[in-house]
Protein backbone atom coordinates (compact mmCIF):
# COMPACT_ATOMS: atom_id res chain seq x y z
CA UNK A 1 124.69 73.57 79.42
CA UNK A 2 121.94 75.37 81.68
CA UNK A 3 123.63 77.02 85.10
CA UNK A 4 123.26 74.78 87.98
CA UNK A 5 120.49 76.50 90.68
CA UNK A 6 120.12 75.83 94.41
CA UNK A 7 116.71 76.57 95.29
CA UNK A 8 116.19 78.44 98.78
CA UNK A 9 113.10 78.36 100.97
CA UNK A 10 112.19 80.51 103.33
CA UNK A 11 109.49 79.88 105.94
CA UNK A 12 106.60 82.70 106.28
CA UNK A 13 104.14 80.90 108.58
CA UNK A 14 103.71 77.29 109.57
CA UNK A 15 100.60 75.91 111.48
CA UNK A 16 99.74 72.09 111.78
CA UNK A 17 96.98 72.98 109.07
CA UNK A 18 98.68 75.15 107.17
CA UNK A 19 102.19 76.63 105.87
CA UNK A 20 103.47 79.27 103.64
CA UNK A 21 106.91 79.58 102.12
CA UNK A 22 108.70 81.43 99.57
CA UNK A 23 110.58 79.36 96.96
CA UNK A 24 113.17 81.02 95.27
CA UNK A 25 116.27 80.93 92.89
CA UNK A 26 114.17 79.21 90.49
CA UNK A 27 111.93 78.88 87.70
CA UNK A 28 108.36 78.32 87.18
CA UNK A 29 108.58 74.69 86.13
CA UNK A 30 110.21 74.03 89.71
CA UNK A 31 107.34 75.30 91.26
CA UNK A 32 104.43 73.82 88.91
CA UNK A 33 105.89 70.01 89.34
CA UNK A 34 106.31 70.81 93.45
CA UNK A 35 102.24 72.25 93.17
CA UNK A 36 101.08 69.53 91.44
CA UNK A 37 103.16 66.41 93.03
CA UNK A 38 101.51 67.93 96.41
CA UNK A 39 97.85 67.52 95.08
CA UNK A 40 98.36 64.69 93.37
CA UNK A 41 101.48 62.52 93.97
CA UNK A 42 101.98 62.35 97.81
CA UNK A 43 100.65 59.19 99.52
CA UNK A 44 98.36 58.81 101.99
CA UNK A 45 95.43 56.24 103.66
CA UNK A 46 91.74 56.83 102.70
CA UNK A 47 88.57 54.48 103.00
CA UNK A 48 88.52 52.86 99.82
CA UNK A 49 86.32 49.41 100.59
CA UNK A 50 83.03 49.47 102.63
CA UNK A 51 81.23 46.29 103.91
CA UNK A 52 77.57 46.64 105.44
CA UNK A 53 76.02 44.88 107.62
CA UNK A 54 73.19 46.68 108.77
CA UNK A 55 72.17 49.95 107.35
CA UNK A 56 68.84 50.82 108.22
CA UNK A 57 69.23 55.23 108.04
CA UNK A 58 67.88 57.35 105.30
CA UNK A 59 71.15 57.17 103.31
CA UNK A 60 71.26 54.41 101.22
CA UNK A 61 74.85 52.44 101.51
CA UNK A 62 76.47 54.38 98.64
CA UNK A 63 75.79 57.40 99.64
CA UNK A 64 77.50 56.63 103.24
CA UNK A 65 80.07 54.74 101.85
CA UNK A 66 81.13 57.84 99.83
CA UNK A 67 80.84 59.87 102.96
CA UNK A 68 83.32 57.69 104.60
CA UNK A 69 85.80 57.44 101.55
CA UNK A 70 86.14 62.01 101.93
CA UNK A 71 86.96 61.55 105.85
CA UNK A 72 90.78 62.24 106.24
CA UNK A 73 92.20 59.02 107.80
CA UNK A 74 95.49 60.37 109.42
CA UNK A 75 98.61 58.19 109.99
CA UNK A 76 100.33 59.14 113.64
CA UNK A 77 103.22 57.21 114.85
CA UNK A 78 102.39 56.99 118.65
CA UNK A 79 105.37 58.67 119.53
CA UNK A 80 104.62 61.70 117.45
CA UNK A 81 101.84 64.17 117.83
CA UNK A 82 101.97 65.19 114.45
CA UNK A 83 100.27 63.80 111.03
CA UNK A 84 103.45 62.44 108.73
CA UNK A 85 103.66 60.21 105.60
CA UNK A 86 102.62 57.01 105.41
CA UNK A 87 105.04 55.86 102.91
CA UNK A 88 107.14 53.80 104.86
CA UNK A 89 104.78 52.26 107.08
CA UNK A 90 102.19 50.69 104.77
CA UNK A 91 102.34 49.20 100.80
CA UNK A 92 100.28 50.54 98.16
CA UNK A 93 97.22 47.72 97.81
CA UNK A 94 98.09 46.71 94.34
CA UNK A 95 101.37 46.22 95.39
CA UNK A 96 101.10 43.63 98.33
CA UNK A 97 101.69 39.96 97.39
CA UNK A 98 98.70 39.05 100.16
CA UNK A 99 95.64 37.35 98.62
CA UNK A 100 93.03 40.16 99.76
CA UNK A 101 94.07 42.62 102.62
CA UNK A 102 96.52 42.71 105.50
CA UNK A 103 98.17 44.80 108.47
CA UNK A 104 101.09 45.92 105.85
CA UNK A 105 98.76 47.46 103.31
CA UNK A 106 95.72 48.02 104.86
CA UNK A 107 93.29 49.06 108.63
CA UNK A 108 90.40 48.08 109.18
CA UNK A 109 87.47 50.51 110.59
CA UNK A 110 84.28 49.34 112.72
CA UNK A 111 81.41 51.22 113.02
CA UNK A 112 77.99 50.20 115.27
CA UNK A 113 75.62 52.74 116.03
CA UNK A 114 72.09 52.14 117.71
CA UNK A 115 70.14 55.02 118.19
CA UNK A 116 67.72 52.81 120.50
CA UNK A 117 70.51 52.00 122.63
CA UNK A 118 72.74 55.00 122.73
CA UNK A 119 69.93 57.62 123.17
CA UNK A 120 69.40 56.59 127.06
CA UNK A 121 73.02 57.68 127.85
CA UNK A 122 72.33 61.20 126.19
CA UNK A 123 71.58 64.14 128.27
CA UNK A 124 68.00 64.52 129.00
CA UNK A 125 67.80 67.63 126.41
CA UNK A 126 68.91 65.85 123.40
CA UNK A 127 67.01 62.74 123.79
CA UNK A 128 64.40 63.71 120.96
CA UNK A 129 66.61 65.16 118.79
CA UNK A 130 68.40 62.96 115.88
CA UNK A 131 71.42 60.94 117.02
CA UNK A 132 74.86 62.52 114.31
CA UNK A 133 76.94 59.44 113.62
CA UNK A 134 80.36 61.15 113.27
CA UNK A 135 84.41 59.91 112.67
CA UNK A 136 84.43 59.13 116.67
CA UNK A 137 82.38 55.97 116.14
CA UNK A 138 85.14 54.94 113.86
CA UNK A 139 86.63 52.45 115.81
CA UNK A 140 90.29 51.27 113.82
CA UNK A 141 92.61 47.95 114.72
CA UNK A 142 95.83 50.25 113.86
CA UNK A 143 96.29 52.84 116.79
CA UNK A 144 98.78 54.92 114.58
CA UNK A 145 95.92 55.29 111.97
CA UNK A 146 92.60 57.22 112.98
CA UNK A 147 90.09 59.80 111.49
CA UNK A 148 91.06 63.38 111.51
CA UNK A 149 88.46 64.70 113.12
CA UNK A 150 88.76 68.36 113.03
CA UNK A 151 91.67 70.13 111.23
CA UNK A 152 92.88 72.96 113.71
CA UNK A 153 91.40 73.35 117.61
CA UNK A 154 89.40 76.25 116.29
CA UNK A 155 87.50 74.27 114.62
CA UNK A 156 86.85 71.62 116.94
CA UNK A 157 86.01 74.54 119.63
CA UNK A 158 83.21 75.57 117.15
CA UNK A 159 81.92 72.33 116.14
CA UNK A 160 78.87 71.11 117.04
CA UNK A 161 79.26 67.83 116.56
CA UNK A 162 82.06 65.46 117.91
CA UNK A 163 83.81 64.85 114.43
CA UNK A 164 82.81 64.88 110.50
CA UNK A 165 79.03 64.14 110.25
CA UNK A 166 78.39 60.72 108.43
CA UNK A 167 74.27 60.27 109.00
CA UNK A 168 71.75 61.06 111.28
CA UNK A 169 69.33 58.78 112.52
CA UNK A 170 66.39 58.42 114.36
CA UNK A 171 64.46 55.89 116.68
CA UNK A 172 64.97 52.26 115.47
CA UNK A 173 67.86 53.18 112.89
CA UNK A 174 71.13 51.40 113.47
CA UNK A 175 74.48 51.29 111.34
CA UNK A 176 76.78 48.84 111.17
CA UNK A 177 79.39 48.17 108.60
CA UNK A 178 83.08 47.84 108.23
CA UNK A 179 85.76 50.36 106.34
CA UNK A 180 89.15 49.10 105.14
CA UNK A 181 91.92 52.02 104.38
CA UNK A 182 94.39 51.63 102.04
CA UNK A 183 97.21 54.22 100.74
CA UNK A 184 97.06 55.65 97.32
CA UNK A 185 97.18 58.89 95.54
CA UNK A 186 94.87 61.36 94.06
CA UNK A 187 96.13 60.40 90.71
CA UNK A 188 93.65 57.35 91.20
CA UNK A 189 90.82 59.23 93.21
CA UNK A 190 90.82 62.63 94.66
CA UNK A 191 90.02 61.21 98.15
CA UNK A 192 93.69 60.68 98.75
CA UNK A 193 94.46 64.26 98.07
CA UNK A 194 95.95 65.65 101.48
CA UNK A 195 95.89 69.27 100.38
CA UNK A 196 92.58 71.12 100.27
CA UNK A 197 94.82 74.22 98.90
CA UNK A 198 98.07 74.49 97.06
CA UNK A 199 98.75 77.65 95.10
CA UNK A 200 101.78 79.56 94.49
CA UNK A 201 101.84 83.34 93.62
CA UNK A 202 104.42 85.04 91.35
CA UNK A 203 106.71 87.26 93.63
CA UNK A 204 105.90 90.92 92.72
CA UNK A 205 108.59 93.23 91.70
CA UNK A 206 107.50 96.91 92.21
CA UNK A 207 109.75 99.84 90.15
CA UNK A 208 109.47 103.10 91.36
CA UNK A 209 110.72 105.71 88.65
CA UNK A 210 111.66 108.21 90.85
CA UNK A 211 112.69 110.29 87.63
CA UNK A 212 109.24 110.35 86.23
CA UNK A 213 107.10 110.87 89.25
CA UNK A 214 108.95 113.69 90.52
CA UNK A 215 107.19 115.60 87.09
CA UNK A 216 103.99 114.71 89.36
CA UNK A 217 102.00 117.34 91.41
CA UNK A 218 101.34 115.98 95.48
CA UNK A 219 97.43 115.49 94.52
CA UNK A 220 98.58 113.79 91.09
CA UNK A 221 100.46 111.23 93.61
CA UNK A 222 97.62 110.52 95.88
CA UNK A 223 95.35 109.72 92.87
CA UNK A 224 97.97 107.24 91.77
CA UNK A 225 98.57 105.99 95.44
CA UNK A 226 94.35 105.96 95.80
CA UNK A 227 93.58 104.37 92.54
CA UNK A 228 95.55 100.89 93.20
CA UNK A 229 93.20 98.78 94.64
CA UNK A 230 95.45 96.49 95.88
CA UNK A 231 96.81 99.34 98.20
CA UNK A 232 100.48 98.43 97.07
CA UNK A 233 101.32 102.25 97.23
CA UNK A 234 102.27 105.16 99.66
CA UNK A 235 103.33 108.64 99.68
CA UNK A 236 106.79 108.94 102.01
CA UNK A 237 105.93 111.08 104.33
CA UNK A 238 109.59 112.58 104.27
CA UNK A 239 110.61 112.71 101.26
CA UNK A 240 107.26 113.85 99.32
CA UNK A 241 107.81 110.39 96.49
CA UNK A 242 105.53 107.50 96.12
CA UNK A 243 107.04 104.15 97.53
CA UNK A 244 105.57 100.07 98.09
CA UNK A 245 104.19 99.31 101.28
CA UNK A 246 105.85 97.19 103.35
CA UNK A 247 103.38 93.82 102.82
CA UNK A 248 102.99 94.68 98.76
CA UNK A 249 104.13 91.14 98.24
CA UNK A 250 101.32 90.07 99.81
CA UNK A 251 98.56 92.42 98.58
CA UNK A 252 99.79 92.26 95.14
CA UNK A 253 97.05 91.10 92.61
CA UNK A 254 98.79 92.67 89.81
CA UNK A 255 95.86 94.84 89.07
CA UNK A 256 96.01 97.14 85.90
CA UNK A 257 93.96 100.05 87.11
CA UNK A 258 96.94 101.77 88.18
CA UNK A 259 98.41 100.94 84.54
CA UNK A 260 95.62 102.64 82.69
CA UNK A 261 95.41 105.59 85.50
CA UNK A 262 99.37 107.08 85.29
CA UNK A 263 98.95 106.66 81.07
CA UNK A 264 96.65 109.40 81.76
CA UNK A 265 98.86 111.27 83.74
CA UNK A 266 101.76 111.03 81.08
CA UNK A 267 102.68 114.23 79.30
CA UNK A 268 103.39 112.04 76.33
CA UNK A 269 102.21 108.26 76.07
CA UNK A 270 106.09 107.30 75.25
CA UNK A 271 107.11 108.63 78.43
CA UNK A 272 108.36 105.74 81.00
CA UNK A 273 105.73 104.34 83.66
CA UNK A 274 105.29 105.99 86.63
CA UNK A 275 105.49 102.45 88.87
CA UNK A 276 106.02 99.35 86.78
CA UNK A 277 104.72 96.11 88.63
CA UNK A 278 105.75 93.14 87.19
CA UNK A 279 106.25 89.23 88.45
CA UNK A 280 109.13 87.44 89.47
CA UNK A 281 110.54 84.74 87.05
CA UNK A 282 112.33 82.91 90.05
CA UNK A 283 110.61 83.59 93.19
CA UNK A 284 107.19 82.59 94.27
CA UNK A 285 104.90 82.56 97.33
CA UNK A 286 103.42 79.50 98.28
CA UNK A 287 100.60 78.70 100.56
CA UNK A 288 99.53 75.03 101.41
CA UNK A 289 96.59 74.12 103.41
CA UNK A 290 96.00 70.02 104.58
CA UNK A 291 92.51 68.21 104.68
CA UNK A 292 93.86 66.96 107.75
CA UNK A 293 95.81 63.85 106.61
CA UNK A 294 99.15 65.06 107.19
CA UNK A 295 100.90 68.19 109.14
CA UNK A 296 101.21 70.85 106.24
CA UNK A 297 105.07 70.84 106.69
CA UNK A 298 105.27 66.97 106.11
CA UNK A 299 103.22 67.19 102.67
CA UNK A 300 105.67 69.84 101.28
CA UNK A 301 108.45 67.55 102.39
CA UNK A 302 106.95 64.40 101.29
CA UNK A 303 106.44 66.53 98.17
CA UNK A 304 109.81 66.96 97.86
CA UNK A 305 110.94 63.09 98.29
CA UNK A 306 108.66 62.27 95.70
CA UNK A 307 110.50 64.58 93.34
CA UNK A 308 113.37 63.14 94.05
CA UNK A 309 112.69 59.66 93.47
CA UNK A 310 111.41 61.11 90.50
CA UNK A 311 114.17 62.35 89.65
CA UNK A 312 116.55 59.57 90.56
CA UNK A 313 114.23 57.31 88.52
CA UNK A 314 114.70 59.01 85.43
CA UNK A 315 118.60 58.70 85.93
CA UNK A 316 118.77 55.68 86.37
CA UNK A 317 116.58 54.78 83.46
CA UNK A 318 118.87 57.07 81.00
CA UNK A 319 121.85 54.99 82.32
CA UNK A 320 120.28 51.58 81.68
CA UNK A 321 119.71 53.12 77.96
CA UNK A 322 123.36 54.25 77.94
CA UNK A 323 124.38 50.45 78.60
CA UNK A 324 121.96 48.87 76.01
C-alpha cells in the first residue's frame, strides 16, 4: 500500500488577479489534475444565449454575440468585494427542471445603445468621434452578477475605454439586444474558463559539488557562473566556491548550456558534475492568473472542492460495487 501524503501549500504572492503558491509533498499527478480541474472543471457564469432586437452596427449579430459570450461575467455576493464561485448560488442550465430559463439558473443582460441619442451628452471633443459600446452598457436583473470590467485597477487606470470594447458605432447606428448567463465549464466551451494562466513549474534542486569545483581555477568559476543564462550561479565572495542565488527557484529554466560548458572543463568526462540541476519530483511552483471571473485565490480553492467531490464520487461508486 502507497504511503499516505499530506500535501502543504505555501503562499508566494496573492493579488485579486493573480496568485502563486508552492505545492509540495507530492507528486506530479497531484499537480496535473489541480492544473487542469482549474482550466477546465471550475464553474462559473458566461453569456451563452443572445436575443437581438435591433442591430444596425458594422458587426453582424454573430460576430457581437461572440464578443459578448468572451466578457467575464463575475458573480459578487453584495456583501463581499471579492469575485467567488458561483456554485452554490445558481444550477447548471441543463440541470434546472424550469421549462426555458429562470432566476436559479440563469441573469438576464440588457443592452440599448443609440449613438443619435447618447452623442449630445458627450463632451464637446468627442462628439465626432465613434461612440465604443463597452460591458458598462450591460445592464443585469441580478445585482450579485455583473461584467468584469477590467481585471486589476492598473488596468482600468490605463484604459481608454470604460470596460471591454463590444462595437463601435457611428451616426444612426443603435444596438439593442438581450444576453442571458448561465454557469458551465470550459469542458463545454472555453468561455467559462476563469483562468487566462495556470502553469506549474518543477521545483529546481541545485547540487553544488564542492569536491569537484575546488579542482577549478577563480576564472574557470566565473566562466561557469557567466555561462548560465538563467543567472542561477554566484561566486561566494568569502569563501572563493560557486553557490545558487538566492531567487534560483525562480530563474531556473533548466538550461543545459552550463551542462555542456563544465564537460569541457572536466579533466576526465567520468569525473562528477561540477553543479547538477535537476527538478523536484514533489514540489512545484504554481502561478494562476483569472480572466476576471473569480478572485485568483477562490479558483484554486474551488479547484480544490471540485477534486474532492471528485474524489468522494469515486468512493462512493466503488462502495455501491462492493454491495452489488
Amino acid at each position: 500500500m502507497p504511503n499516505q501524503r499530506f500535501p502543504k501549500v505555501q503562499i508566494l504572492h496573492i493579488a485579486p488577479h493573480e496568485i502563486k503558491f508552492i505545492l509540495s509533498e507530492t507528486d506530479v499527478s497531484v499537480a496535473n489534475t489541480l492544473r487542469r480541474i482549474m482550466i477546465a472543471e471550475v464553474p462559473t457564469m458566461a453569456i451563452d444565449l443572445v436575443e437581438f432586437h435591433a442591430n444596425t452596427t458594422v458587426l453582424n449579430d454573430e460576430y457581437i454575440a461572440h464578443r459578448l459570450g468572451l466578457i467575464p461575467i463575475r458573480y459578487q455576493p453584495p456583501e463581499s468585494m471579492k469575485g467567488e464561485d458561483c456554485n452554490g448560488a445558481f444550477l447548471p442550465h441543463r440541470e434546472c427542471v424550469c421549462y426555458e430559463r429562470c432566476p436559479r439558473c440563469s441573469v438576464e443582460f440588457e443592452l440599448d445603445v443609440s449613438f443619435d441619442e447618447v452623442n449630445p451628452l458627450r463632451a464637446e471633443e468627442e462628439l465626432m468621434a465613434p461612440l465604443t459600446v463597452s460591458s458598462q452598457d450591460l445592464k443585469t436583473n441580478n445585482e450579485s452578477v455583473i461584467p468584469a470590467h477590467f481585471l486589476s485597477q492598473d488596468e482600468q487606470d490605463e484604459a481608454q475605454d470604460a470596460g471591454v470594447a463590444i462595437v463601435k458605432m457611428g451616426p444612426g447606428q443603435k444596438l439593442k439586444l438581450k444576453a442571458i448567463a448561465r454557469m458551465g465549464t470550459a469542458r463545454e466551451h472555453a468561455k467559462w474558463s476563469p483562468v487566462a494562466v495556470a502553469t506549474y513549474r518543477f521545483w529546481p534542486v541545485i547540487t553544488i559539488n564542492e569536491e569537484q569545483v575546488a579542482t577549478l581555477t577563480m576564472e574557470q568559476k566565473q566562466e561557469l557562473v557567466d555561462i548560465c543564462p538563467d543567472r542561477i550561479l554566484e561566486i561566494d565572495d568569502l569563501t572563493g566556491s560557486i553557490k545558487a542565488v538566492e531567487n534560483a527557484w525562480e530563474l531556473s529554466t533548466y538550461t543545459e548550456d552550463i551542462k555542456f560548458h563544465q564537460d569541457s572543463l572536466k579533466k576526465r568526462k567520468e569525473d562528477d558534475d561540477f553543479v547538477r540541476i535537476e527538478h523536484s519530483a514533489d514540489k512545484f511552483i504554481f502561478t494562476v492568473e483569472s480572466t476576471g471571473v473569480m478572485d485568483a485565490d477562490e479558483i484554486v480553492m474551488s479547484s480544490l472542492r471540485v477534486l474532492k467531490d471528485r474524489l468522494n464520487h469515486l468512493a462512493q461508486e466503488v462502495e455501491n460495487l462492493k454491495d452489488m
